[in-house]
PDB file of N, CA and C in Angstrom:
ATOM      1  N   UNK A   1     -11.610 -13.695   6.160  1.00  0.00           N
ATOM      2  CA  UNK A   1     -11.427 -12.299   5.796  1.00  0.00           C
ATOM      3  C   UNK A   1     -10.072 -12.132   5.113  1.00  0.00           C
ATOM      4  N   UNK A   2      -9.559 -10.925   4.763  1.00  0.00           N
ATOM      5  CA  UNK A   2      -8.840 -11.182   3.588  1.00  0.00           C
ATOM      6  C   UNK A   2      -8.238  -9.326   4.047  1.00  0.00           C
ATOM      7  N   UNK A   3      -7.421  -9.130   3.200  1.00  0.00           N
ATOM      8  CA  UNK A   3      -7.100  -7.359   2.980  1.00  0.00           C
ATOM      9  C   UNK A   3      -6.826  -7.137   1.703  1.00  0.00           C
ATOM     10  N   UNK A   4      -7.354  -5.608   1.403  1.00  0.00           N
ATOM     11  CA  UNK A   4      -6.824  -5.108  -0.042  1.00  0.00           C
ATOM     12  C   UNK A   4      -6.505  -3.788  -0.202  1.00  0.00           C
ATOM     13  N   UNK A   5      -6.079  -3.480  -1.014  1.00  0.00           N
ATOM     14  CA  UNK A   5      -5.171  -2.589  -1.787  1.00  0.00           C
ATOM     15  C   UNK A   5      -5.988  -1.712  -2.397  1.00  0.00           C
ATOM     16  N   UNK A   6      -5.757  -0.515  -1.647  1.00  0.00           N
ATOM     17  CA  UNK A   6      -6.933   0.373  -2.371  1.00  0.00           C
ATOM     18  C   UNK A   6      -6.069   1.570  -3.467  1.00  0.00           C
ATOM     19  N   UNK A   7      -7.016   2.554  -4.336  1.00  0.00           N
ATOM     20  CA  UNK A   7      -6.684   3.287  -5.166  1.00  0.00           C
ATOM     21  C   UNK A   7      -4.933   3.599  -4.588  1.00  0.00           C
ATOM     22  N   UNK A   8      -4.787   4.523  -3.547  1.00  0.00           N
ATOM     23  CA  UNK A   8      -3.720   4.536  -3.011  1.00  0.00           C
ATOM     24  C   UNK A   8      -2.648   4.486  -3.534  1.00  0.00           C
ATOM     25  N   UNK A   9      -2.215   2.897  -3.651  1.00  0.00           N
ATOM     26  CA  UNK A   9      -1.095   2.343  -4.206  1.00  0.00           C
ATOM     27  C   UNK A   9      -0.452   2.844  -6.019  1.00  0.00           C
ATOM     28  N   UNK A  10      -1.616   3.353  -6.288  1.00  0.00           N
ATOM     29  CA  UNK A  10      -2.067   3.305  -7.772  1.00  0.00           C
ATOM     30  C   UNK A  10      -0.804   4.575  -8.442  1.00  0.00           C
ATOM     31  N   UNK A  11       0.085   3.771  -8.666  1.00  0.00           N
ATOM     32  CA  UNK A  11       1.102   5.038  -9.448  1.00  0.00           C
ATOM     33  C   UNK A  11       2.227   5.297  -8.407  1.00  0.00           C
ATOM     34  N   UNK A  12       2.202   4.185  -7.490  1.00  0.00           N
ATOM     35  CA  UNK A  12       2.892   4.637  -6.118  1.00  0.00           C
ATOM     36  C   UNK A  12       4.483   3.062  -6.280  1.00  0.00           C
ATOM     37  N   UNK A  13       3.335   2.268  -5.703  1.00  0.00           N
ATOM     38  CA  UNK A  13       3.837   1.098  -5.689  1.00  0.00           C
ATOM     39  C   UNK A  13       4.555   0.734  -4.383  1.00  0.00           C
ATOM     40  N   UNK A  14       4.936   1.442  -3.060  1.00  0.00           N
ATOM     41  CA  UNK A  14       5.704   0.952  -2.603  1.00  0.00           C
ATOM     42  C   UNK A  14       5.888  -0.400  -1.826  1.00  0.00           C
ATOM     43  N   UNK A  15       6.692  -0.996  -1.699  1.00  0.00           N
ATOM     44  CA  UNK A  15       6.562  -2.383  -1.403  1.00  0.00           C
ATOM     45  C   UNK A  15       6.853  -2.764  -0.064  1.00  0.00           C
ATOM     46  N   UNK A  16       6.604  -1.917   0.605  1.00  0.00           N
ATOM     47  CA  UNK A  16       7.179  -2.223   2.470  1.00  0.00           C
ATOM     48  C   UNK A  16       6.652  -3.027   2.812  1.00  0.00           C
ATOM     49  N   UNK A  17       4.996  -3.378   2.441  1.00  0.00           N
ATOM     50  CA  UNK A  17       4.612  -4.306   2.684  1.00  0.00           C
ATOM     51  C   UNK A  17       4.780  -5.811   2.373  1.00  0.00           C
ATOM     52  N   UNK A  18       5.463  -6.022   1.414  1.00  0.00           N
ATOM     53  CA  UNK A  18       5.697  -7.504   0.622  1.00  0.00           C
ATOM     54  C   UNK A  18       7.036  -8.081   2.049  1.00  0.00           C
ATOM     55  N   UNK A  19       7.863  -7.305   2.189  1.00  0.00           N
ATOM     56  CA  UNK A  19       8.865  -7.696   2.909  1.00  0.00           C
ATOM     57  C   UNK A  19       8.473  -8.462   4.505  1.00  0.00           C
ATOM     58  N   UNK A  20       7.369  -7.863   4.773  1.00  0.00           N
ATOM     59  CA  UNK A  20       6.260  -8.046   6.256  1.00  0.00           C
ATOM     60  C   UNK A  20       5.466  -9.225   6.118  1.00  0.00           C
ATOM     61  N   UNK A  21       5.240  -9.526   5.034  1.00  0.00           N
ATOM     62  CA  UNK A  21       4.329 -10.418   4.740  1.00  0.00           C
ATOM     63  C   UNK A  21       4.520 -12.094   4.506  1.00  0.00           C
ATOM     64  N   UNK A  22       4.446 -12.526   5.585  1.00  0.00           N
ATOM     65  CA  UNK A  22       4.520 -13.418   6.232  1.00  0.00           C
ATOM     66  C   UNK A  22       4.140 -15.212   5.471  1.00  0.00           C
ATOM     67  N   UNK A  23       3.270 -14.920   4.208  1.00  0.00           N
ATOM     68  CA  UNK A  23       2.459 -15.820   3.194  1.00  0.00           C
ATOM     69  C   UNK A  23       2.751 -15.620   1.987  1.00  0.00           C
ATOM     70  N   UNK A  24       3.506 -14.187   1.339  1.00  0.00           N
ATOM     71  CA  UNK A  24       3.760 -13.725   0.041  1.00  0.00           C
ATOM     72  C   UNK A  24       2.583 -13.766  -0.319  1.00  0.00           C
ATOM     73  N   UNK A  25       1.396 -13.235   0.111  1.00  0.00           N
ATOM     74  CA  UNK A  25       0.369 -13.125  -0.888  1.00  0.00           C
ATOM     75  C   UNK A  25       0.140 -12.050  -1.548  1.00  0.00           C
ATOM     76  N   UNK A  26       1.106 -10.944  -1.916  1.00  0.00           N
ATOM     77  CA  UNK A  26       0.964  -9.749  -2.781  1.00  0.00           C
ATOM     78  C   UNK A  26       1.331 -10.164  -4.000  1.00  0.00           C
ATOM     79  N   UNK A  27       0.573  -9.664  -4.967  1.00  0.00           N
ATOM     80  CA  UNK A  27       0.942  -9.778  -6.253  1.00  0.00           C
ATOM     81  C   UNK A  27       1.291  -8.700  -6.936  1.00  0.00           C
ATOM     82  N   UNK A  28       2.197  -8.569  -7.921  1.00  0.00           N
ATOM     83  CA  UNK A  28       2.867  -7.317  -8.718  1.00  0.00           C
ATOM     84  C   UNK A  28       2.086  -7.111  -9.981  1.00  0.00           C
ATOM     85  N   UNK A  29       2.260  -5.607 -10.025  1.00  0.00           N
ATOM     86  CA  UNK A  29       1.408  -5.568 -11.615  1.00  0.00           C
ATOM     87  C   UNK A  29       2.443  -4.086 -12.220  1.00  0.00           C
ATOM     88  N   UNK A  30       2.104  -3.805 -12.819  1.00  0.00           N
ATOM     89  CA  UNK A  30       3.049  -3.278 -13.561  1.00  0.00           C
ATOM     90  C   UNK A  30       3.004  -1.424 -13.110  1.00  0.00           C
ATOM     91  N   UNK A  31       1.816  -0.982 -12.461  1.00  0.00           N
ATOM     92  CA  UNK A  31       1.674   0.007 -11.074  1.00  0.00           C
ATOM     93  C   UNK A  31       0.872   0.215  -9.906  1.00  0.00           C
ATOM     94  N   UNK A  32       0.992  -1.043  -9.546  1.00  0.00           N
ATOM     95  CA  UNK A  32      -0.341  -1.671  -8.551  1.00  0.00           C
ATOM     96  C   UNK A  32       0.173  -2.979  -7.810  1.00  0.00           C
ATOM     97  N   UNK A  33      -0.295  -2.694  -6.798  1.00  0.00           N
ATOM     98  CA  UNK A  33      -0.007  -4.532  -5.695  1.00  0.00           C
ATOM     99  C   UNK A  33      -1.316  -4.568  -5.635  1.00  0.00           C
ATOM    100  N   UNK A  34      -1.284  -5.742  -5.299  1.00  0.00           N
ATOM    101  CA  UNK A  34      -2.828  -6.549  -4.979  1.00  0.00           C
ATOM    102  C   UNK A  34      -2.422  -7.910  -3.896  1.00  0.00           C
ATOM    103  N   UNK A  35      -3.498  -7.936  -3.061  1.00  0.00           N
ATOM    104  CA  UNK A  35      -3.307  -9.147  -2.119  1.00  0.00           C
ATOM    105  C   UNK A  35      -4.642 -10.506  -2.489  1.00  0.00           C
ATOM    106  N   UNK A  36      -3.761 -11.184  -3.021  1.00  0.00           N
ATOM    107  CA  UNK A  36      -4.542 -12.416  -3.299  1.00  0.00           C
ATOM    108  C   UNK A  36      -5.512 -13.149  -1.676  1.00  0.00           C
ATOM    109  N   UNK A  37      -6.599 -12.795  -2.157  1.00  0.00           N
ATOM    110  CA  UNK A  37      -7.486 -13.445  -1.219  1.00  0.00           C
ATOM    111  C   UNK A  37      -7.371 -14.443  -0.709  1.00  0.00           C
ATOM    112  N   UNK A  38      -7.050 -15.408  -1.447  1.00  0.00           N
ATOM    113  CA  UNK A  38      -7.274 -16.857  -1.521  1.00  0.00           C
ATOM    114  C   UNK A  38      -5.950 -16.872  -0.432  1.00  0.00           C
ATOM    115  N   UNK A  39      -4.758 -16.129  -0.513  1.00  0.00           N
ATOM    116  CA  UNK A  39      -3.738 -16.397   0.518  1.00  0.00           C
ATOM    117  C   UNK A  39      -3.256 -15.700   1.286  1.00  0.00           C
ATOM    118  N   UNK A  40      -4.024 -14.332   1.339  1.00  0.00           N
ATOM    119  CA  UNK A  40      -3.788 -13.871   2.952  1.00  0.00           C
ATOM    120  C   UNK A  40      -4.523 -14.149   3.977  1.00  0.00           C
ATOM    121  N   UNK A  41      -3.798 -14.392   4.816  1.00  0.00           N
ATOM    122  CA  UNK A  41      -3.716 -14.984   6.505  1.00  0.00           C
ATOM    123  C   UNK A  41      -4.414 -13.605   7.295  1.00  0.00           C
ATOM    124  N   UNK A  42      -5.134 -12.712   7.289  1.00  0.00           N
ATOM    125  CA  UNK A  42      -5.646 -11.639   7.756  1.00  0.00           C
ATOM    126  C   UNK A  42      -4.840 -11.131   9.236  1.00  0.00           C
ATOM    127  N   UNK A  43      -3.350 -11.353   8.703  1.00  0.00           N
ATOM    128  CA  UNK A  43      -2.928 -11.432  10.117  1.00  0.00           C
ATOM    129  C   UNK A  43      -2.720  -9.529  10.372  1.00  0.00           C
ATOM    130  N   UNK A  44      -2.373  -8.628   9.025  1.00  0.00           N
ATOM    131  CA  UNK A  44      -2.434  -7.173   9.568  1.00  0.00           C
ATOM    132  C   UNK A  44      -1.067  -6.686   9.719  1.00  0.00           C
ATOM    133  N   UNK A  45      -0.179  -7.467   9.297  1.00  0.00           N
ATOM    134  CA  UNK A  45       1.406  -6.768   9.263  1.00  0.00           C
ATOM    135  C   UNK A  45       1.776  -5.679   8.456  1.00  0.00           C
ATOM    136  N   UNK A  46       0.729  -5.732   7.415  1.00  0.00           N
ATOM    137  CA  UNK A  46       1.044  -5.353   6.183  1.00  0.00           C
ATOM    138  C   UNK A  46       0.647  -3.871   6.697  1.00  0.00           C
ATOM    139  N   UNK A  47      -0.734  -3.597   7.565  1.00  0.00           N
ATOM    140  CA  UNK A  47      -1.342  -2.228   6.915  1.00  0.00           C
ATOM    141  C   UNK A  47      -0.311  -1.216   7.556  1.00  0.00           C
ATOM    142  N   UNK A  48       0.406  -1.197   8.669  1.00  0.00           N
ATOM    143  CA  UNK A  48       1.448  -0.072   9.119  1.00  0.00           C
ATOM    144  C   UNK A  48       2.276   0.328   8.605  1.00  0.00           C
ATOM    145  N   UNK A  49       2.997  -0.844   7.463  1.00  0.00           N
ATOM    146  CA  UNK A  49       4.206  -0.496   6.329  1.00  0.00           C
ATOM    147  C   UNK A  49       3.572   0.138   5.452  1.00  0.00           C
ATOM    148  N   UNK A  50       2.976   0.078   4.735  1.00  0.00           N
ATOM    149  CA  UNK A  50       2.243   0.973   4.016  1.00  0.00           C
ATOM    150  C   UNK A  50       2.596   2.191   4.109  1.00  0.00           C
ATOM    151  N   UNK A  51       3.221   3.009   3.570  1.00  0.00           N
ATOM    152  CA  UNK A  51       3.347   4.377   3.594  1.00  0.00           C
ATOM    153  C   UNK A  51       2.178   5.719   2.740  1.00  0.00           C
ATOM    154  N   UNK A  52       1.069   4.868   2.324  1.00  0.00           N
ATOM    155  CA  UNK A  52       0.148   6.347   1.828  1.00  0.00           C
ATOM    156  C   UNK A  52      -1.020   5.194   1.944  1.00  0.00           C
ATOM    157  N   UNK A  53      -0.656   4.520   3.141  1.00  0.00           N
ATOM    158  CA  UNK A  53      -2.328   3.635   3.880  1.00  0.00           C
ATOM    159  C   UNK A  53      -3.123   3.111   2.574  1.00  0.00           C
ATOM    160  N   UNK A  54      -2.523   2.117   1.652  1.00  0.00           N
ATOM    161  CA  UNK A  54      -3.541   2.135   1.266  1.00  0.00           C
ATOM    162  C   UNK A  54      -3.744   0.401   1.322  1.00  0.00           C
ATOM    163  N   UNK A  55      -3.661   0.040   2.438  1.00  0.00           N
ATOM    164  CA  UNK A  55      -4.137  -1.033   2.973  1.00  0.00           C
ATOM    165  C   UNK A  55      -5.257  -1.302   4.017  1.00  0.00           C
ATOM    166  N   UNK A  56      -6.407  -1.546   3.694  1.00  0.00           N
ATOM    167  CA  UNK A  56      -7.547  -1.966   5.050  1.00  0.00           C
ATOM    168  C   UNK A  56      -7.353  -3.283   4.783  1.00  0.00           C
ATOM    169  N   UNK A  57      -7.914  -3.844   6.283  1.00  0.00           N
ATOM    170  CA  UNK A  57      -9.058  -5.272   6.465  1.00  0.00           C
ATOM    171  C   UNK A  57     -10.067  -4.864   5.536  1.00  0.00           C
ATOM    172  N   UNK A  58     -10.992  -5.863   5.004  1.00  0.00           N
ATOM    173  CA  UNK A  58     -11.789  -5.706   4.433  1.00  0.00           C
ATOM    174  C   UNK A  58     -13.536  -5.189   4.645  1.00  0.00           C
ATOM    175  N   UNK A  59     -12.948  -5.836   6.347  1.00  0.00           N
ATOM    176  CA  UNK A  59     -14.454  -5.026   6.661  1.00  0.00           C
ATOM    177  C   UNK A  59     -14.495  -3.910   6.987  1.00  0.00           C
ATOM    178  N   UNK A  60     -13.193  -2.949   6.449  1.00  0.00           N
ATOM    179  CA  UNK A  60     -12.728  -1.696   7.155  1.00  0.00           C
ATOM    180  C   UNK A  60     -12.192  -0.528   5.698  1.00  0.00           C
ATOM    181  N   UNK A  61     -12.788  -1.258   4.883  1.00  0.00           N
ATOM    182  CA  UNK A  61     -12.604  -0.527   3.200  1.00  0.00           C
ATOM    183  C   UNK A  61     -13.170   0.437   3.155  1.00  0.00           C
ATOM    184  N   UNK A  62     -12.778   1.687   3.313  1.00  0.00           N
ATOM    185  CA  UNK A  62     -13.645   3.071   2.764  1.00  0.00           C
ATOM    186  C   UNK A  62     -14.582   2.499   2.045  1.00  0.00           C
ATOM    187  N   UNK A  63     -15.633   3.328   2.230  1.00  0.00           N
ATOM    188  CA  UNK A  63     -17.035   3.257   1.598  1.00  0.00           C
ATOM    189  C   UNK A  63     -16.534   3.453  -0.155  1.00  0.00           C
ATOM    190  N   UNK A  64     -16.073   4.498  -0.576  1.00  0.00           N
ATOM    191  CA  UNK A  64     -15.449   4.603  -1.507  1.00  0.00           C
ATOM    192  C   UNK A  64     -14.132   3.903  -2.376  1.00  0.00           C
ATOM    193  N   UNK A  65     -13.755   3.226  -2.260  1.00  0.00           N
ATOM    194  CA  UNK A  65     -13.088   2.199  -2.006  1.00  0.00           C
ATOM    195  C   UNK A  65     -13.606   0.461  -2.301  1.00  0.00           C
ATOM    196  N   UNK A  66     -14.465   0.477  -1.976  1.00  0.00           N
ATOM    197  CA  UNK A  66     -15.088  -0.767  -1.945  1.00  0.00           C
ATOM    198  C   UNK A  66     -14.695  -1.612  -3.167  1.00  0.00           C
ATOM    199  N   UNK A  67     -15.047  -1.064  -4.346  1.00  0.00           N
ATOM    200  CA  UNK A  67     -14.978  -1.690  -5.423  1.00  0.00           C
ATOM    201  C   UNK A  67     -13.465  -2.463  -5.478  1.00  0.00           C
ATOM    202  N   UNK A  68     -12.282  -1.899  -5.137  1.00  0.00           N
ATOM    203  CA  UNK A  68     -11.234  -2.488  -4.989  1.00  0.00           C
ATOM    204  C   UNK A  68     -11.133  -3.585  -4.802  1.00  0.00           C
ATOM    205  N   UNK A  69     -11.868  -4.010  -4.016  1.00  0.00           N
ATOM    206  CA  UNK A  69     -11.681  -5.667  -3.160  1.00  0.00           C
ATOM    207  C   UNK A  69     -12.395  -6.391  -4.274  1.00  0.00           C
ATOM    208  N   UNK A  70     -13.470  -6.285  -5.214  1.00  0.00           N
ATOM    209  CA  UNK A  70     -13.043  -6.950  -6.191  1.00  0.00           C
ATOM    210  C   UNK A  70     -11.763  -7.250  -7.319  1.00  0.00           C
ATOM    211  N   UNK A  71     -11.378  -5.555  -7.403  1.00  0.00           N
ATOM    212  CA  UNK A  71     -10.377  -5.272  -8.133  1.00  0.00           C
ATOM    213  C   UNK A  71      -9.183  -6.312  -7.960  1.00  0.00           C
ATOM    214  N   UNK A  72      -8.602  -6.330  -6.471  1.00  0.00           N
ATOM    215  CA  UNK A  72      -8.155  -7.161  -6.215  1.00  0.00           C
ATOM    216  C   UNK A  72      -8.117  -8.782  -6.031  1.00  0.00           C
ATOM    217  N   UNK A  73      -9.079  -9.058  -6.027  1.00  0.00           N
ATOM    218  CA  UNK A  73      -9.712 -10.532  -6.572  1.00  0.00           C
ATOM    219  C   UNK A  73      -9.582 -10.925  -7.748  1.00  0.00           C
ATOM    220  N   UNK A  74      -9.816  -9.975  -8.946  1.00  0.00           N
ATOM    221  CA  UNK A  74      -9.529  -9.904  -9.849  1.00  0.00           C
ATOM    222  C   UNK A  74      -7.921 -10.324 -10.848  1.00  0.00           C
ATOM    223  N   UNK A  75      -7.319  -9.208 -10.258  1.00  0.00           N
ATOM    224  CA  UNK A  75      -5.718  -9.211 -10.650  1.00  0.00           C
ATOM    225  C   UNK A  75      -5.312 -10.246  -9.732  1.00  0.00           C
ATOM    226  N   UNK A  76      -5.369 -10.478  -8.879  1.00  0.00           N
ATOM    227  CA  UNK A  76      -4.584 -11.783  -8.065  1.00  0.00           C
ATOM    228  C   UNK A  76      -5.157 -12.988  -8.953  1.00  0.00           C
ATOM    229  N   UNK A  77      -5.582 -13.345  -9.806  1.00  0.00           N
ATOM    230  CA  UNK A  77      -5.914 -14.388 -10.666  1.00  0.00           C
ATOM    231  C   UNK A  77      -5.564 -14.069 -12.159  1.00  0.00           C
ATOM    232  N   UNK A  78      -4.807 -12.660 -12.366  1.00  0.00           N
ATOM    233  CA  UNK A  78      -4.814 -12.364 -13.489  1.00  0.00           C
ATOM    234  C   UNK A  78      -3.011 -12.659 -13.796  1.00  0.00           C
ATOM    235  N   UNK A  79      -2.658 -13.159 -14.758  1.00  0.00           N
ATOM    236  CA  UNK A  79      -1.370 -14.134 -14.878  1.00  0.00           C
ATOM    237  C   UNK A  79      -0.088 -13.064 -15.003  1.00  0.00           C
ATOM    238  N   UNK A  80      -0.806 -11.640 -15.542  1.00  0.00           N
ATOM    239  CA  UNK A  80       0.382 -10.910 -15.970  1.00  0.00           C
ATOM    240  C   UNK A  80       0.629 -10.048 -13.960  1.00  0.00           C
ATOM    241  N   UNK A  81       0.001 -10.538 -13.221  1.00  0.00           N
ATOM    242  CA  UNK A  81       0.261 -10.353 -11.717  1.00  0.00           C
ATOM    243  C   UNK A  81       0.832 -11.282 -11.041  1.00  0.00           C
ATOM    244  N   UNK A  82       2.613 -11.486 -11.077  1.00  0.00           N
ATOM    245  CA  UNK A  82       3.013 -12.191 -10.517  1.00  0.00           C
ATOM    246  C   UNK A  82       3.317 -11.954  -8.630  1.00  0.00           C
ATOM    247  N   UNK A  83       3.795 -12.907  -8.016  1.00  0.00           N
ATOM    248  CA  UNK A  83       3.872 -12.567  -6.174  1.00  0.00           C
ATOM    249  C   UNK A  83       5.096 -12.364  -6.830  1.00  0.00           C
ATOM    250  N   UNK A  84       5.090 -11.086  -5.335  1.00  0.00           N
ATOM    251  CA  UNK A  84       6.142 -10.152  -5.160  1.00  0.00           C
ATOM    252  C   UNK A  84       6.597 -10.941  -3.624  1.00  0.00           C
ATOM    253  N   UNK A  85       7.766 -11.008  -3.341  1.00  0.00           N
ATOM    254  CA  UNK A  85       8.639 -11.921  -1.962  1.00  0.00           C
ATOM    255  C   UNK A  85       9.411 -10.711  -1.423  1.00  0.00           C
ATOM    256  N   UNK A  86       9.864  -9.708  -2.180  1.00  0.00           N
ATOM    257  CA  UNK A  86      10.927  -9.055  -1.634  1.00  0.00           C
ATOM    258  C   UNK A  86      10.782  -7.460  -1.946  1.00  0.00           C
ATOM    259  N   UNK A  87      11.005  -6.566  -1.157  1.00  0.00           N
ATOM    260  CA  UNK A  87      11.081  -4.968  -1.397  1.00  0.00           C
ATOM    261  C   UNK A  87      11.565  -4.674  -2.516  1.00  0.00           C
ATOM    262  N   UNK A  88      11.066  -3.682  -2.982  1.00  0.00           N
ATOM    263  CA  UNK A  88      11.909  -3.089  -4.364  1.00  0.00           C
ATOM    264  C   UNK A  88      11.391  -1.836  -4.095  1.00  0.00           C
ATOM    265  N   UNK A  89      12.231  -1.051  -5.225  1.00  0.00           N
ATOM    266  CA  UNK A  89      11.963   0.474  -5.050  1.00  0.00           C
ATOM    267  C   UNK A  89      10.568   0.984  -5.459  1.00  0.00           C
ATOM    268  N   UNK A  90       9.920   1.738  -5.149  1.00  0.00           N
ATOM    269  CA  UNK A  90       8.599   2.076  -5.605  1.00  0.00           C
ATOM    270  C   UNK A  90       9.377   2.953  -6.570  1.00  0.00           C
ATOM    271  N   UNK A  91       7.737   2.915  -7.288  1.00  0.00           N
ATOM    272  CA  UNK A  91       7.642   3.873  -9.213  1.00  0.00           C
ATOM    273  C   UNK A  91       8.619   5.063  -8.630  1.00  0.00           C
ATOM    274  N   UNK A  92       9.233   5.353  -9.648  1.00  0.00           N
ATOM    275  CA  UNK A  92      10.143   6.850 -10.196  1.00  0.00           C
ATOM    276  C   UNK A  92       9.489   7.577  -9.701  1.00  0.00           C
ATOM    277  N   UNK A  93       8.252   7.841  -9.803  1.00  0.00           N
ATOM    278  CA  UNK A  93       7.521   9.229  -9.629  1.00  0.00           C
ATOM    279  C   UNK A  93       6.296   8.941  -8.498  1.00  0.00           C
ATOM    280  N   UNK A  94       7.245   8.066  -7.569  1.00  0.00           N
ATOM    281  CA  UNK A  94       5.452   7.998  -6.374  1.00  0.00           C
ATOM    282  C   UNK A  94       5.467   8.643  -5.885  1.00  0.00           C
ATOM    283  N   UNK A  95       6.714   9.866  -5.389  1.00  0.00           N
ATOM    284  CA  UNK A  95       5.893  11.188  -3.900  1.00  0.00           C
ATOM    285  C   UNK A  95       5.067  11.967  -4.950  1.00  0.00           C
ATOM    286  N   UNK A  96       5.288  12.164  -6.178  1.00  0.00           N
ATOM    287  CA  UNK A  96       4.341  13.226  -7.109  1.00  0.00           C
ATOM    288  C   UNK A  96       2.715  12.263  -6.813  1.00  0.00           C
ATOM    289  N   UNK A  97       2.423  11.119  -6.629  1.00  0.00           N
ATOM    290  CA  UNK A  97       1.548  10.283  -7.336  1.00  0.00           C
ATOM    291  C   UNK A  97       1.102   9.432  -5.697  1.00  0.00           C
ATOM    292  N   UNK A  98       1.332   9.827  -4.445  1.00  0.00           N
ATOM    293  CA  UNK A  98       1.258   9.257  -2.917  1.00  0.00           C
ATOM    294  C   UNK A  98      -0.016  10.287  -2.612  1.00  0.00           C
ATOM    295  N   UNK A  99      -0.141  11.230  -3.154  1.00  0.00           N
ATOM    296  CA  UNK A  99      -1.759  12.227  -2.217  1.00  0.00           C
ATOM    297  C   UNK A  99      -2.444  12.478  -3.213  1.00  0.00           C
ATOM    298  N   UNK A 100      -2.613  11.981  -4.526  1.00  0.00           N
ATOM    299  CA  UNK A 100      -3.857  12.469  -5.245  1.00  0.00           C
ATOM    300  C   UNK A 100      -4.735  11.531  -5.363  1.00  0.00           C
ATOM    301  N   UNK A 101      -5.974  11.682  -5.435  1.00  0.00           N
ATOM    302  CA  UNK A 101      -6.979  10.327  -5.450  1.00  0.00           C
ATOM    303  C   UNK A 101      -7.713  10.295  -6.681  1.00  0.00           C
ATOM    304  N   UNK A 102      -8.528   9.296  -6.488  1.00  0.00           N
ATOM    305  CA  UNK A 102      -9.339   8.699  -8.005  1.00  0.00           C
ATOM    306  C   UNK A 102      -8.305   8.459  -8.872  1.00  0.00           C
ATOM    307  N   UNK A 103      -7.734   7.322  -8.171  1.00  0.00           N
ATOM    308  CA  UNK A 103      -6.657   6.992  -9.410  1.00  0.00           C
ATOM    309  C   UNK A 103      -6.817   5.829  -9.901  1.00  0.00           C
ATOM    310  N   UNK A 104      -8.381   5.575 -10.179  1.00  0.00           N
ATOM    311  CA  UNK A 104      -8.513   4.204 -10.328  1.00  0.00           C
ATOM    312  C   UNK A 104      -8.471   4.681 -12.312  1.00  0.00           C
ATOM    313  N   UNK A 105      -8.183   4.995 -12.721  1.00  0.00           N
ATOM    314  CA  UNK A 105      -8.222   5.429 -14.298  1.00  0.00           C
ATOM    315  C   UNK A 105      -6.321   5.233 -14.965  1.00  0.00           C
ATOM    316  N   UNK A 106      -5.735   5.102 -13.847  1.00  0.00           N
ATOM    317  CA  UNK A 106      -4.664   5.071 -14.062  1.00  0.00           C
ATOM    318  C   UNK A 106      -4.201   3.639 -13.794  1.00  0.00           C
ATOM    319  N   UNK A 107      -4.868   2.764 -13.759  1.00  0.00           N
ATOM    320  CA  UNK A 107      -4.551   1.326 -13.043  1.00  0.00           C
ATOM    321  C   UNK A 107      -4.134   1.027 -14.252  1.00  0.00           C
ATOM    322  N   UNK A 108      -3.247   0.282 -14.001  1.00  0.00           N
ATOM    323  CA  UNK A 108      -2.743  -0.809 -15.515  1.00  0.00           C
ATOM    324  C   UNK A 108      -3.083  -2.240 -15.340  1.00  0.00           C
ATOM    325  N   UNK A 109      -3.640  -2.540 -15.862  1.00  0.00           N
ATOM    326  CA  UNK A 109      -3.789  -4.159 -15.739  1.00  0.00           C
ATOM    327  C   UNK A 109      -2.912  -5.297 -16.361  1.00  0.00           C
TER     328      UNK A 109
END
């Protein structure tokens, strides 16, 4: 099993979780994290740092949501998504961009 990164993050970015994370399996994208499948340890450190939740287990993905966990499969193989090791500041504008949803139109790849 694996965890991912749902809409949530999308315009947000914050990174509380990379610092928790025990394998570095988050990857950076230019307004989006993603957790590479292939190297998270399903150990669950990650989903409490999270500050606008947008971390499940995978068997625990909003119904709505779902599609993500490809999404994330996806960009964790995609080259311009490098691993993130260390906290950084989230986007300029994430409390405007932390409670609105369907922000999958805003993803940058």
């Amino acid at each position: 099993m694996t965890h991912v990164v749902t809409e949530s993050c999308i315009n947000c970015k914050y990174t509380d979780c990379v610092d928790v994370c025990p394998v570095d399996c988050f990857k950076e994208g230019p307004n989006f994290l993603t957790i590479d499948p292939d190297e998270c340890i399903d150990c669950a450190v990650c989903i409490p740092e999270c500050p606008v939740n947008a971390i499940y287990a995978e068997e625990d993905v909003p119904k709505d949501q779902v599609h993500m966990t490809e999404i994330n499969a996806q960009l964790a193989r995609d080259p311009a998504y490098r691993t993130i090791t260390k906290r950084k500041d989230a986007l300029p504008d994430a409390e405007e961009w932390k409670d609105r949803t369907d922000k999958l139109p805003f993803l940058k790849r």
